[in-house]
N, C-alpha and C. Protein backbone atom coordinates (compact mmCIF):
# COMPACT_ATOMS: atom_id res chain seq x y z
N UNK A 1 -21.69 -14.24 61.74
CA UNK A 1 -22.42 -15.45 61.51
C UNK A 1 -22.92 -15.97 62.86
N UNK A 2 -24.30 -16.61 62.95
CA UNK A 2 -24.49 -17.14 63.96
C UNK A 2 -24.61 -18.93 64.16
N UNK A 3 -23.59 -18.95 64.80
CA UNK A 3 -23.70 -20.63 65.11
C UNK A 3 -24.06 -21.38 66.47
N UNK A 4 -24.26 -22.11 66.58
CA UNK A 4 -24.57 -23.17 67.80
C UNK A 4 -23.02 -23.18 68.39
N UNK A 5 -22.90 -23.39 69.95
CA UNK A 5 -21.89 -23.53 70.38
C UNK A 5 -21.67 -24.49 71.44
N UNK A 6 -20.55 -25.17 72.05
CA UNK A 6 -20.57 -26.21 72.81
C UNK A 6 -18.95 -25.55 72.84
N UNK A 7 -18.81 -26.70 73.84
CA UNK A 7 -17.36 -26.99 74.40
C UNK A 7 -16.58 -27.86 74.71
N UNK A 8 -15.44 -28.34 74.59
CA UNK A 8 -14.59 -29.30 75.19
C UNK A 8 -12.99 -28.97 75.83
N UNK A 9 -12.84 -29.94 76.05
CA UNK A 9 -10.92 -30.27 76.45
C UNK A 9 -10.10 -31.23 76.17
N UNK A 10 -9.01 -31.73 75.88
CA UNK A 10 -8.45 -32.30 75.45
C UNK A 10 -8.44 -33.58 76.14
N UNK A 11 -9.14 -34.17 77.25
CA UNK A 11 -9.37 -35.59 77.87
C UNK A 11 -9.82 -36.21 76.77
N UNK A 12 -9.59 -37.26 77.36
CA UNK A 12 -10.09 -39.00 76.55
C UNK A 12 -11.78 -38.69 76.59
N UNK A 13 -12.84 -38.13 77.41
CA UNK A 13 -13.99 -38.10 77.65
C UNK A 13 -14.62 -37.08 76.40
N UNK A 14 -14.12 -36.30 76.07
CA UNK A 14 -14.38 -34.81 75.21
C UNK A 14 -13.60 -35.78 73.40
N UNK A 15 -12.71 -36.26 73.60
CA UNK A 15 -11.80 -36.56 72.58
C UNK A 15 -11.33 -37.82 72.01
N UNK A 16 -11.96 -38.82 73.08
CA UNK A 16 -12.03 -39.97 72.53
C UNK A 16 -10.41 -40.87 73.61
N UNK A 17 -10.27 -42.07 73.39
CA UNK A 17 -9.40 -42.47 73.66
C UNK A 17 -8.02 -42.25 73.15
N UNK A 18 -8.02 -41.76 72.01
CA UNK A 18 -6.76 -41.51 71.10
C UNK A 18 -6.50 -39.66 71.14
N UNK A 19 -7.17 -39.52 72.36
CA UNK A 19 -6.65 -38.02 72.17
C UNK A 19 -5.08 -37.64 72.14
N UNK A 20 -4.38 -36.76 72.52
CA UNK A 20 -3.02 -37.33 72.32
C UNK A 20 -2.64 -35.71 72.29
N UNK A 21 -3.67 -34.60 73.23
CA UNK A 21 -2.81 -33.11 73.28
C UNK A 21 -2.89 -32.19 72.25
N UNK A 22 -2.92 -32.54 71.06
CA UNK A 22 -2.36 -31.94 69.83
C UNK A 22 -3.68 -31.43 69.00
N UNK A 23 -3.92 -30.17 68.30
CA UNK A 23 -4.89 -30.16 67.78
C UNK A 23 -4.98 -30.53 66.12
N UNK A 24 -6.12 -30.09 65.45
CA UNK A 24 -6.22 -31.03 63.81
C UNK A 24 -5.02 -30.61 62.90
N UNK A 25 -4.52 -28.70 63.71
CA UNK A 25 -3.11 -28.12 62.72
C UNK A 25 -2.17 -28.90 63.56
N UNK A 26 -1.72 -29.59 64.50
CA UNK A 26 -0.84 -29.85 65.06
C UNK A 26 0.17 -28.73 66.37
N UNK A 27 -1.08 -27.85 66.97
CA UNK A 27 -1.16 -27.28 68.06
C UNK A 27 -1.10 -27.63 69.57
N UNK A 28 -1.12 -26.97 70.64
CA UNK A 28 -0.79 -27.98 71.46
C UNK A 28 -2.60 -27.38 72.21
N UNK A 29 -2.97 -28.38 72.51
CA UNK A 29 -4.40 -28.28 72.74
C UNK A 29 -4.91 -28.02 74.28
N UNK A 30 -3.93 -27.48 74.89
CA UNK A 30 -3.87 -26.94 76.05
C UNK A 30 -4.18 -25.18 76.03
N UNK A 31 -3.96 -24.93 75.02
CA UNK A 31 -4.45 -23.78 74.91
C UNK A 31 -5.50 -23.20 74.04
N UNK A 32 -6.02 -21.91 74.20
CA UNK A 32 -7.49 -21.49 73.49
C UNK A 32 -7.54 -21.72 72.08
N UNK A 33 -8.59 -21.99 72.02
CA UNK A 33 -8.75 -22.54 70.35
C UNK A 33 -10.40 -22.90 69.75
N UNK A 34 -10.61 -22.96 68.68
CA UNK A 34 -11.59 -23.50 68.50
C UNK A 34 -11.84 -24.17 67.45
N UNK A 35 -12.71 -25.70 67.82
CA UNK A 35 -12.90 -26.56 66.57
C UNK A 35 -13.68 -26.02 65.83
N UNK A 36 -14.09 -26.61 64.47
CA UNK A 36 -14.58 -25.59 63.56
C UNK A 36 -14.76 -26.57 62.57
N UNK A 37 -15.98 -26.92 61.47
CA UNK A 37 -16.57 -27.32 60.12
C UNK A 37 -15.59 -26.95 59.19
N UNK A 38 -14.40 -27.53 58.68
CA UNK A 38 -13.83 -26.92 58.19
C UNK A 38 -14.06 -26.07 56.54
N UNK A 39 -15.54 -26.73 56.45
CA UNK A 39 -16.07 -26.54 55.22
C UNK A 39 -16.82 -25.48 55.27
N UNK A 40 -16.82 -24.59 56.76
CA UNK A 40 -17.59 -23.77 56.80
C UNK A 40 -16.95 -22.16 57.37
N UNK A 41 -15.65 -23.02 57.98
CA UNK A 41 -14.76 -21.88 58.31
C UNK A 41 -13.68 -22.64 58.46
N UNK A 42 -12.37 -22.07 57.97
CA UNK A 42 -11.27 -22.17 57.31
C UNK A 42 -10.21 -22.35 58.62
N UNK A 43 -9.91 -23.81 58.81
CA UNK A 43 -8.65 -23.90 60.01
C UNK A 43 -7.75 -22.42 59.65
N UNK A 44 -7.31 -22.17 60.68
CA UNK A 44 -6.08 -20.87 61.36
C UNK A 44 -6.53 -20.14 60.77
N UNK A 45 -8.20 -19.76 60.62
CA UNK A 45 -9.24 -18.43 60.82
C UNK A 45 -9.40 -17.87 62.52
N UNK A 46 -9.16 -16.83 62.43
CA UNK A 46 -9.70 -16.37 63.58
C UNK A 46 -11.19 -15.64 63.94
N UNK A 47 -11.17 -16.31 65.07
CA UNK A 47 -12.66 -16.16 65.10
C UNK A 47 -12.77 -15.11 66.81
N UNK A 48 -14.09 -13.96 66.71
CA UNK A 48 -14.01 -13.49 68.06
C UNK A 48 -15.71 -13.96 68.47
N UNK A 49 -15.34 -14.51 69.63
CA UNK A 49 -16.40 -15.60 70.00
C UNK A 49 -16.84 -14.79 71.64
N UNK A 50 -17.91 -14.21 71.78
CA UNK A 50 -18.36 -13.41 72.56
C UNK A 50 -18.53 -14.29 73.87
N UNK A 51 -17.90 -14.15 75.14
CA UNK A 51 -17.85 -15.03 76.38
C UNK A 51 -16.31 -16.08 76.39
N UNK A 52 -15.93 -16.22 75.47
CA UNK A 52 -14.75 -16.70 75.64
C UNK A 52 -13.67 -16.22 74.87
N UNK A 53 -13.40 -15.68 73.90
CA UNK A 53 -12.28 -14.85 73.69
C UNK A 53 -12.42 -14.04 72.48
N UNK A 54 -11.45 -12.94 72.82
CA UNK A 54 -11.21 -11.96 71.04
C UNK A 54 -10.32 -12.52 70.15
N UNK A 55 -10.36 -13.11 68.68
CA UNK A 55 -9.34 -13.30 68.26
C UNK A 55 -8.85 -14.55 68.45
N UNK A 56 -9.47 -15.71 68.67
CA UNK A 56 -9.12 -16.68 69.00
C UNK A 56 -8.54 -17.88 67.56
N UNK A 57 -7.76 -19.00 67.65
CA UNK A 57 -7.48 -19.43 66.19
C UNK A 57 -8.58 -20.81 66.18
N UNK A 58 -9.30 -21.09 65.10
CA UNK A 58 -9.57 -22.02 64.68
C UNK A 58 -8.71 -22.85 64.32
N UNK A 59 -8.79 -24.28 65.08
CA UNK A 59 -7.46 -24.71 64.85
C UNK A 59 -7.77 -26.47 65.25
N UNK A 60 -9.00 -26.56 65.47
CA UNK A 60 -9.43 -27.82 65.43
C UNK A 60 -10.52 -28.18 64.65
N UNK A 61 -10.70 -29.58 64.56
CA UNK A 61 -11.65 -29.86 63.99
C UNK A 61 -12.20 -31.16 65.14
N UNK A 62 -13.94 -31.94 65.02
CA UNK A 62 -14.07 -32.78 65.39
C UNK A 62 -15.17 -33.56 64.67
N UNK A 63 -15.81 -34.80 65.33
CA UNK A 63 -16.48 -35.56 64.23
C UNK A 63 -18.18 -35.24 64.62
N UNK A 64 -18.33 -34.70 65.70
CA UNK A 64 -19.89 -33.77 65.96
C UNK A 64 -19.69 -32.86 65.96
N UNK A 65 -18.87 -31.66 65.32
CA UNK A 65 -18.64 -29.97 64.65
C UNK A 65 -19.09 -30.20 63.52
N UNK A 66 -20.17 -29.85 62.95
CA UNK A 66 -21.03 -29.97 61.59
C UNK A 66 -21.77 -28.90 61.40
N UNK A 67 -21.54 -28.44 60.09
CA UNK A 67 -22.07 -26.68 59.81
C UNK A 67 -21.89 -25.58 60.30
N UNK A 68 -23.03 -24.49 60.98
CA UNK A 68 -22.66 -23.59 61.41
C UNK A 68 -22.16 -24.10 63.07
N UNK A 69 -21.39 -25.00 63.68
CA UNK A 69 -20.96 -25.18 64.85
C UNK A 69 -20.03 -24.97 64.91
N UNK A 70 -18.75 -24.26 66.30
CA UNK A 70 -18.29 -24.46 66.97
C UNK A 70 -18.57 -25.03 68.14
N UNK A 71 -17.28 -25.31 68.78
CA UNK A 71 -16.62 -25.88 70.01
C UNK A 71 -15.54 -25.34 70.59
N UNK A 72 -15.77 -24.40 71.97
CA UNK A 72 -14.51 -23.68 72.32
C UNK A 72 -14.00 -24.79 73.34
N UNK A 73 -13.00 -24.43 73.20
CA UNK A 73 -11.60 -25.27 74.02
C UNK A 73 -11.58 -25.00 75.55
N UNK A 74 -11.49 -25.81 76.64
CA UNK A 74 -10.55 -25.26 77.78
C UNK A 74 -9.86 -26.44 78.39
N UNK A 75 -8.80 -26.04 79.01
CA UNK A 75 -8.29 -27.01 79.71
C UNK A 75 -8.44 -28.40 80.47
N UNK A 76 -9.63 -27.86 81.03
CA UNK A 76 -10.31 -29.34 81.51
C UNK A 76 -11.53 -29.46 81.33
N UNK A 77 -11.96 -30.80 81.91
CA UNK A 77 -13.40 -31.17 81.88
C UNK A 77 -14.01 -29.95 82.19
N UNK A 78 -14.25 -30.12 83.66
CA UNK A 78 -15.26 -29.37 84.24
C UNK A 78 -15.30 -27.81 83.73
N UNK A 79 -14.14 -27.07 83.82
CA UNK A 79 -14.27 -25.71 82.86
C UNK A 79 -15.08 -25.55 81.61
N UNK A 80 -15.20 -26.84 80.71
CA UNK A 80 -16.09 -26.59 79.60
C UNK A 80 -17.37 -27.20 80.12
N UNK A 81 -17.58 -28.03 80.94
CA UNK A 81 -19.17 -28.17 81.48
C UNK A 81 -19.50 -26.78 81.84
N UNK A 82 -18.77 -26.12 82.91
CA UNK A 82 -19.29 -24.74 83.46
C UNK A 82 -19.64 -23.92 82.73
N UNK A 83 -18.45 -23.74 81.56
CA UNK A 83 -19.08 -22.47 80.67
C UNK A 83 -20.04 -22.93 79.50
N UNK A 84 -20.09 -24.55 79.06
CA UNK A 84 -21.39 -24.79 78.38
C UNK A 84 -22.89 -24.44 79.17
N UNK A 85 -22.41 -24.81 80.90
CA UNK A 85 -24.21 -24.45 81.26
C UNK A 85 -24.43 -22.88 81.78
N UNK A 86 -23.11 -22.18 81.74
CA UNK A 86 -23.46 -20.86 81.86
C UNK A 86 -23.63 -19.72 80.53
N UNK A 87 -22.93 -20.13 79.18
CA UNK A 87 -23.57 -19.75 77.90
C UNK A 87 -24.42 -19.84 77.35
N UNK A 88 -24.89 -19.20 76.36
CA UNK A 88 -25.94 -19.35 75.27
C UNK A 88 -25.70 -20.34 74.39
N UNK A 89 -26.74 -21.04 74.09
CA UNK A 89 -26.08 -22.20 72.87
C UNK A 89 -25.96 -21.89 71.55
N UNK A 90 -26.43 -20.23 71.01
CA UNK A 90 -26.11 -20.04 69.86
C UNK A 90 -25.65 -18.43 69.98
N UNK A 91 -24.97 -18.01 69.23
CA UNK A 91 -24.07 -16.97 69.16
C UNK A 91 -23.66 -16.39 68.45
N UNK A 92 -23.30 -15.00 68.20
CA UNK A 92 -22.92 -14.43 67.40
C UNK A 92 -21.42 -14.53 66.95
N UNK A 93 -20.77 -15.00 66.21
CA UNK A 93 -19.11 -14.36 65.87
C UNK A 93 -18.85 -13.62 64.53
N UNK A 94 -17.32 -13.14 64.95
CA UNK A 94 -17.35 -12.86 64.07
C UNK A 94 -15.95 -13.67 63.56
N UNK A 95 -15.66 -13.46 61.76
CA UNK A 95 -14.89 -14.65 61.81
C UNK A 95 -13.63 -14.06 60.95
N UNK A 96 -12.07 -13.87 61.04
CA UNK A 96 -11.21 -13.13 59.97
C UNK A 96 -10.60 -14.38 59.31
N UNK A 97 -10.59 -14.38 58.14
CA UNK A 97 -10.09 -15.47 57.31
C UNK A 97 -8.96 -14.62 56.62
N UNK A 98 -7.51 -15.70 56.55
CA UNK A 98 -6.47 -14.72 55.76
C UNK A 98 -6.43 -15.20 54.52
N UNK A 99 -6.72 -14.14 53.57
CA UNK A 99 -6.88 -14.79 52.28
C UNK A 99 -5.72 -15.47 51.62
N UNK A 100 -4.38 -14.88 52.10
CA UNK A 100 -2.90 -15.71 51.20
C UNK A 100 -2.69 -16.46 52.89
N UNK A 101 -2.36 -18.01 52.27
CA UNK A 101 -1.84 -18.63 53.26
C UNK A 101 -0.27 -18.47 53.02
């Protein structure tokens, strides 16, 4: 599937004032991940997202992730400025959904 892509981190600036670490499954948001439409791909789907990782978990959600969008994760600010102005803004993935939860 091809979607639009962006990026964030778990600061108050990317997440609002009530950020609080934790992602929408209750993950710790320090590590790789990606928000995700959940109406369009299925939280703790894995997704392989070309420039930032193989296999990565969908595991957030946010309130500007709408349709075909993701948002990959990194640690800080500036890491997701860098790799938003050094990526493509739309992209190929691919996406594994487990059918029995």
């Amino acid at each position: 599937m091809t979607v639009k892509v962006t990026a964030y981190c778990p600061c108050p600036i990317c997440c609002g004032k009530h950020s609080n670490g934790k992602t929408a499954i209750n993950r710790n948001a320090y590590q790789p991940g990606v928000a995700v439409d959940k109406t369009i791909i299925r939280l703790r789907s894995r997704l392989d997202v070309p420039g930032y990782g193989n296999w990565v978990m969908a595991d957030d959600t946010g309130s500007r992730v709408k349709g075909k969008h993701i948002d990959v994760r990194f640690n800080t600010h500036s890491e997701a400025l860098e790799w938003a102005k050094n990526n493509p803004k739309h992209i190929r993935i691919r996406v594994w959904t487990k059918i029995n939860d």
